[in-house]
Protein backbone atom coordinates (compact mmCIF):
# COMPACT_ATOMS: atom_id res chain seq x y z
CA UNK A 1 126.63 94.85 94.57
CA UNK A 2 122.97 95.20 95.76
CA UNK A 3 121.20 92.05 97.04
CA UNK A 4 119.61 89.70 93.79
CA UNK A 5 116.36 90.47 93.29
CA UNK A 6 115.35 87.08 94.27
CA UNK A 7 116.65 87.08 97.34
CA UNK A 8 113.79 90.14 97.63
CA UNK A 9 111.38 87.74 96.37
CA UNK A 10 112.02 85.05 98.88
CA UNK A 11 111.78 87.42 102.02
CA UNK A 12 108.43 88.49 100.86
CA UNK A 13 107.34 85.17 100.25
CA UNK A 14 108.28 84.26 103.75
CA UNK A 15 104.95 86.89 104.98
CA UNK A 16 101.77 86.51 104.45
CA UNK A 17 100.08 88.71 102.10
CA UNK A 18 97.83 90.83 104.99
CA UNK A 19 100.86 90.94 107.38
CA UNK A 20 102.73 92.57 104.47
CA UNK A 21 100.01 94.87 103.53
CA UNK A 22 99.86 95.53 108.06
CA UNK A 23 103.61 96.21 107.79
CA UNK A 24 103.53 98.42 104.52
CA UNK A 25 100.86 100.64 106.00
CA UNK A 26 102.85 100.86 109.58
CA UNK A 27 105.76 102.41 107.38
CA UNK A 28 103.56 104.85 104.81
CA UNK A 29 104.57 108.39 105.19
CA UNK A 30 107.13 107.61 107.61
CA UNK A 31 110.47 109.95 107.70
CA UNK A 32 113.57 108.75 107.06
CA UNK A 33 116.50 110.68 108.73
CA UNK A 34 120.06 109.54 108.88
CA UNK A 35 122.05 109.17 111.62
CA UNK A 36 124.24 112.34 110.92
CA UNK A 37 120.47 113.87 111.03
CA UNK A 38 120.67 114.75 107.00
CA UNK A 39 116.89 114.15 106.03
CA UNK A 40 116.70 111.35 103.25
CA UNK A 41 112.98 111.34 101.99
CA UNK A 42 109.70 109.24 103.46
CA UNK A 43 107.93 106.37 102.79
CA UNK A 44 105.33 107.40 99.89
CA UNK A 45 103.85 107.00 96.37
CA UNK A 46 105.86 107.60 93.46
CA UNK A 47 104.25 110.53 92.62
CA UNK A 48 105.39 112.60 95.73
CA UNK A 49 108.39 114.88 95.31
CA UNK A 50 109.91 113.80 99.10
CA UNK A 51 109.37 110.25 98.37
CA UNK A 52 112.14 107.40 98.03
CA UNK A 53 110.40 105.87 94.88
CA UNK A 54 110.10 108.70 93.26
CA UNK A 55 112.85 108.28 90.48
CA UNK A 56 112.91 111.68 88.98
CA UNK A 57 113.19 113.06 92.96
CA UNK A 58 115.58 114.35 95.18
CA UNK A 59 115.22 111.38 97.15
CA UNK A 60 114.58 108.49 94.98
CA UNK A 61 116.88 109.41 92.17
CA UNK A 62 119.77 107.28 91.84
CA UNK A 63 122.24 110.30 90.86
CA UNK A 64 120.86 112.56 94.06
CA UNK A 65 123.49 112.56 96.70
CA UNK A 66 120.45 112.45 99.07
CA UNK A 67 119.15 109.16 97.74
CA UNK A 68 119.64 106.37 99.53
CA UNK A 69 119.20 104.03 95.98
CA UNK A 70 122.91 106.39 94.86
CA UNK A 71 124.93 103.52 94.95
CA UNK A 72 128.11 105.73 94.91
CA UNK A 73 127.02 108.50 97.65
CA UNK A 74 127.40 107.81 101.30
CA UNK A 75 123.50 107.37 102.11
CA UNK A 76 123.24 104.05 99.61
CA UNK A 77 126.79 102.80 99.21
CA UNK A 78 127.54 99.40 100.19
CA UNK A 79 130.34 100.18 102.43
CA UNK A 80 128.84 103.29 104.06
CA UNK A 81 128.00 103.17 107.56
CA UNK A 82 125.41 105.64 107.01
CA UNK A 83 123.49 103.46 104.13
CA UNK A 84 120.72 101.24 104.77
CA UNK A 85 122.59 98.81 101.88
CA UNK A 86 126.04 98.11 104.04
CA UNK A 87 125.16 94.57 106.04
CA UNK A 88 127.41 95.90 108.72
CA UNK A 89 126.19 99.08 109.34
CA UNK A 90 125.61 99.94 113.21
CA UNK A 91 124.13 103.82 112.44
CA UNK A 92 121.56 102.94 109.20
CA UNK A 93 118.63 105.11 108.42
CA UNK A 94 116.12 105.55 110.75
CA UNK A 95 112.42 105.52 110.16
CA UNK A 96 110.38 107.90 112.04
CA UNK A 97 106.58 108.83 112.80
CA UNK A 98 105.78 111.59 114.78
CA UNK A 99 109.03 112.11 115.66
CA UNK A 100 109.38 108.65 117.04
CA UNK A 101 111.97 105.77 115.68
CA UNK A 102 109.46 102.91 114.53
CA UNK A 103 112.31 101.21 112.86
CA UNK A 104 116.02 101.49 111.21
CA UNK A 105 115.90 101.54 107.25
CA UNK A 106 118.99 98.54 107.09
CA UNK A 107 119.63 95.21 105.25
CA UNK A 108 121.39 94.58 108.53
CA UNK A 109 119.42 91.12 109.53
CA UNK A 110 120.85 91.18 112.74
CA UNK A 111 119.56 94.66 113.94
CA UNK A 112 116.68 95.13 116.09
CA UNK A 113 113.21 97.05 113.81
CA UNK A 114 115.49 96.62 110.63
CA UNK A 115 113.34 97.10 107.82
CA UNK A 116 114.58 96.43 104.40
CA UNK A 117 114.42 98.93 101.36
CA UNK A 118 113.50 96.37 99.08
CA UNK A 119 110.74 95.38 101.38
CA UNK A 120 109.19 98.90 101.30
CA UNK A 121 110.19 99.18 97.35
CA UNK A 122 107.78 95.99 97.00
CA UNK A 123 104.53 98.32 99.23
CA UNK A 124 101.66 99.52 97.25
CA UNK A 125 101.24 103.12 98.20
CA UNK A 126 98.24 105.51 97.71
C-alpha cells in the first residue's frame, strides 16, 4: 500500500514554498534510469510523452511495465528493490542530469539525495 496522501501533505508542509519551487526546478527534465539501467521516463509536464506524469504514457501509466506508478511491475512495486516505493530498497531509481546522479528517486528516508515521487508529483512543471 502506497504512503497516505497526507503523509505527502505533511512533508511538503515541512519546506518552504521557494525552497520547494528551488528543489522542483533542480529535478525538471531530469532522467530517471534504474539501477538494472532500464530507462524509466524524466521529470516533466504532463503533456510530454517521456514524462512520469503523463498518465496516458509509457512512463506515467499505471498499467506500463515501465512506470514506476505500476504498482504490480518491478519498477513501482512495494517490495521491489528496483522501485522507488519499497522503504528498503538499497538500488532505487536514480535521477540524472547530464549524465550525472543528482539524486535517487526512493521513499527510502534513510538514503543519501533520496527524493520522493510524491514530492516531484506535487512540482508545477512548464
Amino acid at each position: 500500500m502506497r504512503a497516505p496522501i497526507l503523509a505527502v501533505f505533511l512533508s511538503l508542509a515541512a519546506i518552504a514554498p521557494a525552497q520547494a519551487e528551488q528543489l522542483c526546478s533542480t529535478y525538471t527534465g531530469a532522467k530517471i534510469v534504474a539501477d538494472d539501467g532500464r530507462y524509466l521516463g524524466k521529470v516533466s509536464g504532463t503533456l510530454d510523452p517521456e514524462s512520469i506524469l503523463n498518465k496516458y504514457g509509457n512512463y506515467g501509466s499505471k498499467y506500463s511495465s515501465t512506470s514506476i506508478w505500476n504498482e504490480y511491475g518491478q519498477y513501482g512495486g512495494e517490495y521491489s528493490g528496483l522501485s522507488p516505493f519499497n522503504p528498503y530498497a538499497r538500488k532505487p531509481p536514480s535521477l540524472m542530469q547530464d549524465k550525472k546522479v543528482i539524486g535517487r528517486l526512493t521513499v527510502n528516508k534513510t538514503m543519501t539525495g533520496a527524493v520522493s515521487p510524491y514530492f516531484l508529483q506535487k512540482c508545477k512543471y512548464l
